[in-house]
Protein backbone atom coordinates (compact mmCIF):
# COMPACT_ATOMS: atom_id res chain seq x y z
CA UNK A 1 10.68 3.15 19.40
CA UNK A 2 12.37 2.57 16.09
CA UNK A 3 10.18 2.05 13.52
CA UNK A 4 11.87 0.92 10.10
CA UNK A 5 12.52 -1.68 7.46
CA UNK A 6 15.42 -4.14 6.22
CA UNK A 7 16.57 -5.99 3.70
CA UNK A 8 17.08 -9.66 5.71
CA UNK A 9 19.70 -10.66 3.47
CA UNK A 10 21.68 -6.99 4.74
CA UNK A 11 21.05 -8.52 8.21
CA UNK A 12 23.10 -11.50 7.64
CA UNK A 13 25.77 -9.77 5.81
CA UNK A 14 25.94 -7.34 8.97
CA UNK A 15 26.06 -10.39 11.52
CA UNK A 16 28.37 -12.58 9.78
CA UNK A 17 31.39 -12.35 8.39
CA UNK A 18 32.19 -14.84 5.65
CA UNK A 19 36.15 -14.04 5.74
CA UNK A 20 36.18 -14.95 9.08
CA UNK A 21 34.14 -18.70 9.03
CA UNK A 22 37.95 -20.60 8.62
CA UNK A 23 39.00 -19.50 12.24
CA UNK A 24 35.65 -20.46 14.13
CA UNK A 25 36.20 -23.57 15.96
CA UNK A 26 33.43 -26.48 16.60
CA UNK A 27 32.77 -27.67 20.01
CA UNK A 28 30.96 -31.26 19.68
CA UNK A 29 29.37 -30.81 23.24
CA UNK A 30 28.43 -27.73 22.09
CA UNK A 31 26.02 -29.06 19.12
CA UNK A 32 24.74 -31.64 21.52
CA UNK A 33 22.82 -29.37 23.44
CA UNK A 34 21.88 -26.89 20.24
CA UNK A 35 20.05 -30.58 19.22
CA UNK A 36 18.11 -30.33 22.03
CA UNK A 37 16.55 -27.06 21.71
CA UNK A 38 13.73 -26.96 19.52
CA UNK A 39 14.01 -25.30 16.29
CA UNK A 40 11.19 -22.98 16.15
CA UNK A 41 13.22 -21.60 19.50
CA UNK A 42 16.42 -21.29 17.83
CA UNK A 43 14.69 -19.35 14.82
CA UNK A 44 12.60 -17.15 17.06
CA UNK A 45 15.94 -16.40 19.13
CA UNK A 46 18.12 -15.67 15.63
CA UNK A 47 15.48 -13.49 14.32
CA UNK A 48 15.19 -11.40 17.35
CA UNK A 49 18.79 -10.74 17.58
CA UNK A 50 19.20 -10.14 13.81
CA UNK A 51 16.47 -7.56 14.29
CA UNK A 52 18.14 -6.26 17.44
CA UNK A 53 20.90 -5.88 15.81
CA UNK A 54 19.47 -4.16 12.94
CA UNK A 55 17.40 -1.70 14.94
CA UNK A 56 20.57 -0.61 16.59
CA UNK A 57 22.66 0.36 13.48
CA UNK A 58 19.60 1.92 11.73
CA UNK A 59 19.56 4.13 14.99
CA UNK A 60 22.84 5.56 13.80
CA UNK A 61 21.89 6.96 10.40
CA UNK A 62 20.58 10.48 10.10
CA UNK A 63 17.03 11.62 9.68
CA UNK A 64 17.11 13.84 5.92
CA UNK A 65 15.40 17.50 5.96
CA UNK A 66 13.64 18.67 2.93
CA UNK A 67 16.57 20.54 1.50
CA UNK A 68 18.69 17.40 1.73
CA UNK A 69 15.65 15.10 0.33
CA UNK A 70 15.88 17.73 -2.69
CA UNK A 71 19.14 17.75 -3.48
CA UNK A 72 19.55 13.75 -3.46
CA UNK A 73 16.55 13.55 -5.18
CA UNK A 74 18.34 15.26 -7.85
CA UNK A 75 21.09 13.27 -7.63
CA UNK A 76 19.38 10.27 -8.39
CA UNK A 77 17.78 11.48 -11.46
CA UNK A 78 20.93 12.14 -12.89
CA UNK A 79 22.17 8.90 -11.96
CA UNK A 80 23.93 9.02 -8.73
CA UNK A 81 24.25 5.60 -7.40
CA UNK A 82 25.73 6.87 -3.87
CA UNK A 83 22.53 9.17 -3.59
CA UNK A 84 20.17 6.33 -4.37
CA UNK A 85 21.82 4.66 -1.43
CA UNK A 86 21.72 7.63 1.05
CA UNK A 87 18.28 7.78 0.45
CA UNK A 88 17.06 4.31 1.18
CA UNK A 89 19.38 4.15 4.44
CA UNK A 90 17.74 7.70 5.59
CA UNK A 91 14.19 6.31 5.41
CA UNK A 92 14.97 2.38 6.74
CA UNK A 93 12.80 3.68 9.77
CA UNK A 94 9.92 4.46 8.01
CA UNK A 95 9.37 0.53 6.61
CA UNK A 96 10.07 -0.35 10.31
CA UNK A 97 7.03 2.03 11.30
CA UNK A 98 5.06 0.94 8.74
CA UNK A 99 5.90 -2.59 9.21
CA UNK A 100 4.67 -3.00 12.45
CA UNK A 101 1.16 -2.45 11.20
CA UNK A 102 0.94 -5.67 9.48
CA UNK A 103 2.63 -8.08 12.60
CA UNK A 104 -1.25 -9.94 12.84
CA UNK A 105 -0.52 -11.21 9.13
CA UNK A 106 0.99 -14.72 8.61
CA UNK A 107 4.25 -13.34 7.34
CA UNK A 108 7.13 -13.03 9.74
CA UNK A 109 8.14 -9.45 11.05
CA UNK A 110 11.13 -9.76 8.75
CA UNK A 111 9.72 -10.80 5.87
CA UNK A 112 7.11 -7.91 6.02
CA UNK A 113 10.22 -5.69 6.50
CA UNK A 114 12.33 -7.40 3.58
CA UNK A 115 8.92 -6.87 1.71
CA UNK A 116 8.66 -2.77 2.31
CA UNK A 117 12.20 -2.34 1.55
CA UNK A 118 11.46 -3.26 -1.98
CA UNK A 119 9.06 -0.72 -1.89
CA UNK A 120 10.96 2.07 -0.36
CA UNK A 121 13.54 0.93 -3.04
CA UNK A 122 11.06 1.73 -5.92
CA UNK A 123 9.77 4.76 -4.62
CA UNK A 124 13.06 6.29 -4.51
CA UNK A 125 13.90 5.31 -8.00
CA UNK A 126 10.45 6.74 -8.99
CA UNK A 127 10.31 10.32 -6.65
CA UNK A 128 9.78 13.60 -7.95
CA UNK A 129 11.13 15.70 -5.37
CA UNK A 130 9.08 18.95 -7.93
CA UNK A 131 6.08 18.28 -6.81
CA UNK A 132 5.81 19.95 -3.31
CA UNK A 133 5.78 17.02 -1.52
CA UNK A 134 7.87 15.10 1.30
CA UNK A 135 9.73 12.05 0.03
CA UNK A 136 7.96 9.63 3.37
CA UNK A 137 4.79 11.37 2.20
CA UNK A 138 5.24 9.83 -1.39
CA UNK A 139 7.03 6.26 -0.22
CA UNK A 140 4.81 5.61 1.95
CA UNK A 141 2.29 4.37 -0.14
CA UNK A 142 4.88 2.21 -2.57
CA UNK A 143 5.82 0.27 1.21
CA UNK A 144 2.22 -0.24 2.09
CA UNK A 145 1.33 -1.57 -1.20
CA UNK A 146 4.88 -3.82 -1.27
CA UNK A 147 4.12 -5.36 1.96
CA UNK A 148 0.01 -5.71 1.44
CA UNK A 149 0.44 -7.52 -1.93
CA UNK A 150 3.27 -9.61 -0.14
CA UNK A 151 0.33 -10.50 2.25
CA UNK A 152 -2.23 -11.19 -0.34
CA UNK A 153 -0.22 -13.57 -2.08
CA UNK A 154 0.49 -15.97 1.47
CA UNK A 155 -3.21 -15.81 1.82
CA UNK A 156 -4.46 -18.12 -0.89
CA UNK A 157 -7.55 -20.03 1.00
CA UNK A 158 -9.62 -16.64 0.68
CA UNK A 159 -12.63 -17.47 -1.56
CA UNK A 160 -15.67 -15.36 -2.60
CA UNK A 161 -19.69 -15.96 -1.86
CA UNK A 162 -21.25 -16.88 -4.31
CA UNK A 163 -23.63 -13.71 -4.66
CA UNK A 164 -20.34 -11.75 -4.94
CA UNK A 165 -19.20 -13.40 -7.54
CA UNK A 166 -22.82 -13.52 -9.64
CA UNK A 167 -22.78 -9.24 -8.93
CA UNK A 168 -19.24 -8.85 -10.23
CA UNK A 169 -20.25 -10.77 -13.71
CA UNK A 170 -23.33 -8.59 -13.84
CA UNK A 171 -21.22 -5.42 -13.70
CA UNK A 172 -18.66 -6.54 -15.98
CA UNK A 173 -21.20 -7.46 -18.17
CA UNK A 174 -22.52 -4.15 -18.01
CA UNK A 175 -19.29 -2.43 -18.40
CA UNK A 176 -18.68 -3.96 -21.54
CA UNK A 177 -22.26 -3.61 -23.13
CA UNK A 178 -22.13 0.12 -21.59
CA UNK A 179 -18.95 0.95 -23.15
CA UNK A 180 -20.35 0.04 -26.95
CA UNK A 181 -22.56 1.98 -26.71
CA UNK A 182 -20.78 4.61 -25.27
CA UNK A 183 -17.38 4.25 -26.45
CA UNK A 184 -16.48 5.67 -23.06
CA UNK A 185 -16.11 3.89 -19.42
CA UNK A 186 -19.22 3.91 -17.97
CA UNK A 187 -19.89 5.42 -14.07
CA UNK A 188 -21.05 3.58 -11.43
CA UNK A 189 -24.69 5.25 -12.40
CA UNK A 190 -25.22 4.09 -15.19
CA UNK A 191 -23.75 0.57 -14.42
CA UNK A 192 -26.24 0.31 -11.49
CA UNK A 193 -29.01 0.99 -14.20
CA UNK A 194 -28.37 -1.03 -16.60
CA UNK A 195 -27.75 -3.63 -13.89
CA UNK A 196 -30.91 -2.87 -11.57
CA UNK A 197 -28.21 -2.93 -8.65
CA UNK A 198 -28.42 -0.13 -6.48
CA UNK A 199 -25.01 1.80 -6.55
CA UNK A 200 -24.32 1.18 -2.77
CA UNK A 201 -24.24 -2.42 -3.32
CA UNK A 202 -22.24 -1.85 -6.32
CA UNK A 203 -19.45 0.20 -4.46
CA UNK A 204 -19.78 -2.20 -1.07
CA UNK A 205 -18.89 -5.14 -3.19
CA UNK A 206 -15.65 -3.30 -5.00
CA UNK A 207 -14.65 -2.59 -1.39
CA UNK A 208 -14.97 -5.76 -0.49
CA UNK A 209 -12.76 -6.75 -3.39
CA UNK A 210 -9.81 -4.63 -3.46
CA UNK A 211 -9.46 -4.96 0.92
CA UNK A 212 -9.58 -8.69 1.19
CA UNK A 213 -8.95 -10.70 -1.60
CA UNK A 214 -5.95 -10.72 -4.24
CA UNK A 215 -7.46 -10.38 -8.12
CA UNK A 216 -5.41 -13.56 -8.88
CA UNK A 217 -7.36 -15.72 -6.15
CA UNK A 218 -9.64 -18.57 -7.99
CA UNK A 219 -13.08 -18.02 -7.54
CA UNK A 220 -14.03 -21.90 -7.84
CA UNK A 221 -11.87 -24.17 -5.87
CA UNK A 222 -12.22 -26.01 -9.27
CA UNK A 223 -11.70 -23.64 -11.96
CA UNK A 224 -8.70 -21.68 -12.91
CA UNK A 225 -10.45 -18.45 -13.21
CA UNK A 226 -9.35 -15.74 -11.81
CA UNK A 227 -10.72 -11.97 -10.28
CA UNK A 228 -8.80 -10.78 -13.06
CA UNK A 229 -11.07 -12.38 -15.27
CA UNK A 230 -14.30 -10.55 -13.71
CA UNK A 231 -13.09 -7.33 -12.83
CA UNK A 232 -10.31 -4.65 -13.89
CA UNK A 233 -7.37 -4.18 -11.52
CA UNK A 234 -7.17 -0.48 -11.23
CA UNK A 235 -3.43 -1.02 -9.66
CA UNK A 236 -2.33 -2.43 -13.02
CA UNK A 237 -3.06 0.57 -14.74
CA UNK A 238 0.94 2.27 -14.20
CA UNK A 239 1.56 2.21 -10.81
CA UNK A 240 4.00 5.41 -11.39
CA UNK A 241 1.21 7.41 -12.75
CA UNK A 242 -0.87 6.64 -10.07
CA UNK A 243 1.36 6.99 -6.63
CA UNK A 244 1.28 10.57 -6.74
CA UNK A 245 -2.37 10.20 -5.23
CA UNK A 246 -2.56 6.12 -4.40
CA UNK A 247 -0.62 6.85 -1.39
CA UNK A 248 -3.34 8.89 0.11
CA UNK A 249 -6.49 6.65 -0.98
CA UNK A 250 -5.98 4.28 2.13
CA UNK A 251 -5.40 6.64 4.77
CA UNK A 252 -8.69 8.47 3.59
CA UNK A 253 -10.56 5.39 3.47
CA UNK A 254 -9.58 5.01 7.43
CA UNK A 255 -10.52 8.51 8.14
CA UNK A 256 -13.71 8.33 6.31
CA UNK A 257 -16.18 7.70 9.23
CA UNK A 258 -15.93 11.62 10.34
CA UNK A 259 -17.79 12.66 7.28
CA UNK A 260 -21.46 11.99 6.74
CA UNK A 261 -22.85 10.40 3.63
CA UNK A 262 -22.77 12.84 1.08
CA UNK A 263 -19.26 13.97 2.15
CA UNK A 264 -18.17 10.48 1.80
CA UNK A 265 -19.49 9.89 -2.11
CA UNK A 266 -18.06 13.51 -2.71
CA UNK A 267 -14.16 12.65 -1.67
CA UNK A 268 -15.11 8.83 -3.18
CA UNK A 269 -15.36 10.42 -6.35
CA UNK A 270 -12.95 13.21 -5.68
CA UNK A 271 -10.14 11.16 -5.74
CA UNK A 272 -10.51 7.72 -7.10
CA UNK A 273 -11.61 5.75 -3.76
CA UNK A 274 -13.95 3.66 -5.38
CA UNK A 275 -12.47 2.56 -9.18
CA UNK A 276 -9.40 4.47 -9.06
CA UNK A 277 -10.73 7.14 -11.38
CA UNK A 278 -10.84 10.79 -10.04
CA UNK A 279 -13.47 12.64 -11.44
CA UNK A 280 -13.68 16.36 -11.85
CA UNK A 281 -16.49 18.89 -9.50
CA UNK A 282 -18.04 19.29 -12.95
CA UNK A 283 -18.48 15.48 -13.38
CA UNK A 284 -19.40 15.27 -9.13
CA UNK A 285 -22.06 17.76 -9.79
CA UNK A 286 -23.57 16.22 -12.55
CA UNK A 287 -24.02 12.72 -11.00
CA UNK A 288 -25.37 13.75 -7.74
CA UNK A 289 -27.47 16.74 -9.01
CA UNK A 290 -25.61 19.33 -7.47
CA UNK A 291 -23.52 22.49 -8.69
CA UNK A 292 -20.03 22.44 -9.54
CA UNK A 293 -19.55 24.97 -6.48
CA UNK A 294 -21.74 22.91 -4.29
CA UNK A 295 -19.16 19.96 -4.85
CA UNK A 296 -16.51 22.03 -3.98
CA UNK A 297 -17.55 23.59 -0.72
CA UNK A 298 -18.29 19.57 0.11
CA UNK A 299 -15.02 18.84 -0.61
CA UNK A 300 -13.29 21.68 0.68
CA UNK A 301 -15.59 21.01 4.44
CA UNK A 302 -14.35 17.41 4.28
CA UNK A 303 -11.11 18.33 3.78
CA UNK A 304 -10.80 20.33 7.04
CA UNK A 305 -12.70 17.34 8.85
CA UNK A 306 -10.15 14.56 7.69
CA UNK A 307 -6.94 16.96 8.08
CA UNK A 308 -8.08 17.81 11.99
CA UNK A 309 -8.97 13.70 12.45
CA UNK A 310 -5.39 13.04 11.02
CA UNK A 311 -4.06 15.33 12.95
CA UNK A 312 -5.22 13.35 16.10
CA UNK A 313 -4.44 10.11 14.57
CA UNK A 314 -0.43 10.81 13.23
CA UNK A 315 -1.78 11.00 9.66
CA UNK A 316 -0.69 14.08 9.22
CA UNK A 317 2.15 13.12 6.56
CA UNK A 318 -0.40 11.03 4.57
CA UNK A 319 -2.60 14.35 3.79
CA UNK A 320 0.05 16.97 3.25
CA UNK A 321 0.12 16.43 -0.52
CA UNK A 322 -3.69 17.32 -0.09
């Protein structure tokens, strides 16, 4: 039932104690039959009882309520080291829950744990306990994106088609010709014009990029060039600026089947699903040819829809900053 994350390096430090290696004696018939077993057993069986034991002194630590999440998070901004501490303990469960999410990937369970303890870490050096929100609202998004990158980078034989790589040099192409003679960004409109591509292909193909394949993958088993190279990585653009929403972009991606079409563009655009850029209901309105209070009665109906599906699902925490 615990569902949390660890540092595996805490593990050891918890199950052995260096001071006391001098007095442990060595039976030699004793490491005749450890030969014998297998090694992938003898990992399998150390890892399960490092996480056992893990599990059972996270169990121990005490949940934090909002006032206490407050008052630490003050704490830390002014420095305290001790409250930086109580903080990452108190939410240990929440990498383990978010953890176990991941367990089809190639890394091991602990690794994805070591993985979204670096991200709890960062999001509790970076939370702004003033801005309404709970603290596992806000870290859960730095853990998901610690342990997905973590992923992405062990999964190095994904390569693009061919036609997905021709349409992403079209569109940066585009982008750069468009902002000239702009001297703004251009939208996804006005990319698909200049381009002749039709903007659902456009968006289909920046899904596909940013869900399955890390921006440093080659595109040529031969060549040294990189999705960098083609397209912009909306993460690099200051991750701390962006968490206060990032967190909720993947989540609403998930719940996005309850809405219909137009609902979905709306909340695309709404809050960044597609580039990373929010837009305005001014800006909505505009591009699909609809009022400003049109857009927001869209948005405010999808809103209800995706809050009562997350409700149903256990997303609730993901949406309360909503």
């Amino acid at each position: 039932e615990l569902e949390n994350n660890i540092d595996v390096d805490s593990i050891a430090d918890e199950v052995i104690d260096i001071d006391t290696m001098d007095d442990i004696s060595i039976d030699e018939d004793a490491n005749e039959e450890i030969e014998d077993v297998p090694l992938e057993v003898l990992e399998k069986e150390l890892n399960a009882d490092s996480l056992k034991l893990y599990l059972n002194s996270i169990s121990k630590i005490s949940l934090l309520n909002s006032e206490e999440e407050k008052k630490l998070a003050q704490k830390i901004k002014d420095g305290d080291r001790t409250a930086k501490e109580k903080m990452t303990e108190s939410n240990l469960r929440l990498v383990i829950s978010i953890a176990r999410k991941y367990r089809n990937s190639r890394l091991s369970f602990l690794d994805l744990i070591q993985e979204g303890n670096i991200g709890l870490m960062k999001a509790v050096e970076k939370f702004d306990h003033t801005k309404g929100y709970r603290f596992s609202t806000y870290a859960t998004w730095w853990i998901r994106q610690a342990i997905t990158r973590s992923i992405a980078n062990n999964e190095r034989d994904i390569r693009l088609p061919l036609h997905i790589i021709e349409i992403l040099k079209k569109i940066k192409k585009a982008s750069h010709t468009l902002f000239s003679k702009l001297g703004r960004d251009a939208t996804i409109k006005e990319i698909a014009e200049e381009t002749q591509i039709p903007i659902k292909k456009i968006r289909s193909v920046q899904s596909v990029i940013r869900t399955t394949v890390q921006t440093s993958t080659p595109v040529y088993e031969s060549s040294n060039q990189t999705l960098e190279d083609i397209i912009k990585d909306v993460s690099d653009d200051g991750d701390e600026k962006k968490a206060d929403y990032n967190f909720l972009i993947e989540d609403l991606g998930k719940l996005m089947s309850v809405l219909n079409s137009r609902e979905q563009e709306v909340m695309s655009m709404r809050y960044g699903l597609l580039d990373g850029n929010t837009q305005s209901l001014s800006s909505i309105g505009r591009e699909l040819g609809i009022t400003r209070e049109t857009a927001r009665q869209i948005e405010k109906k999808s809103l209800l829809k995706l809050k009562d599906h997350a409700s149903r699902m256990g997303l609730n925490d993901y949406l309360s900053a909503i």
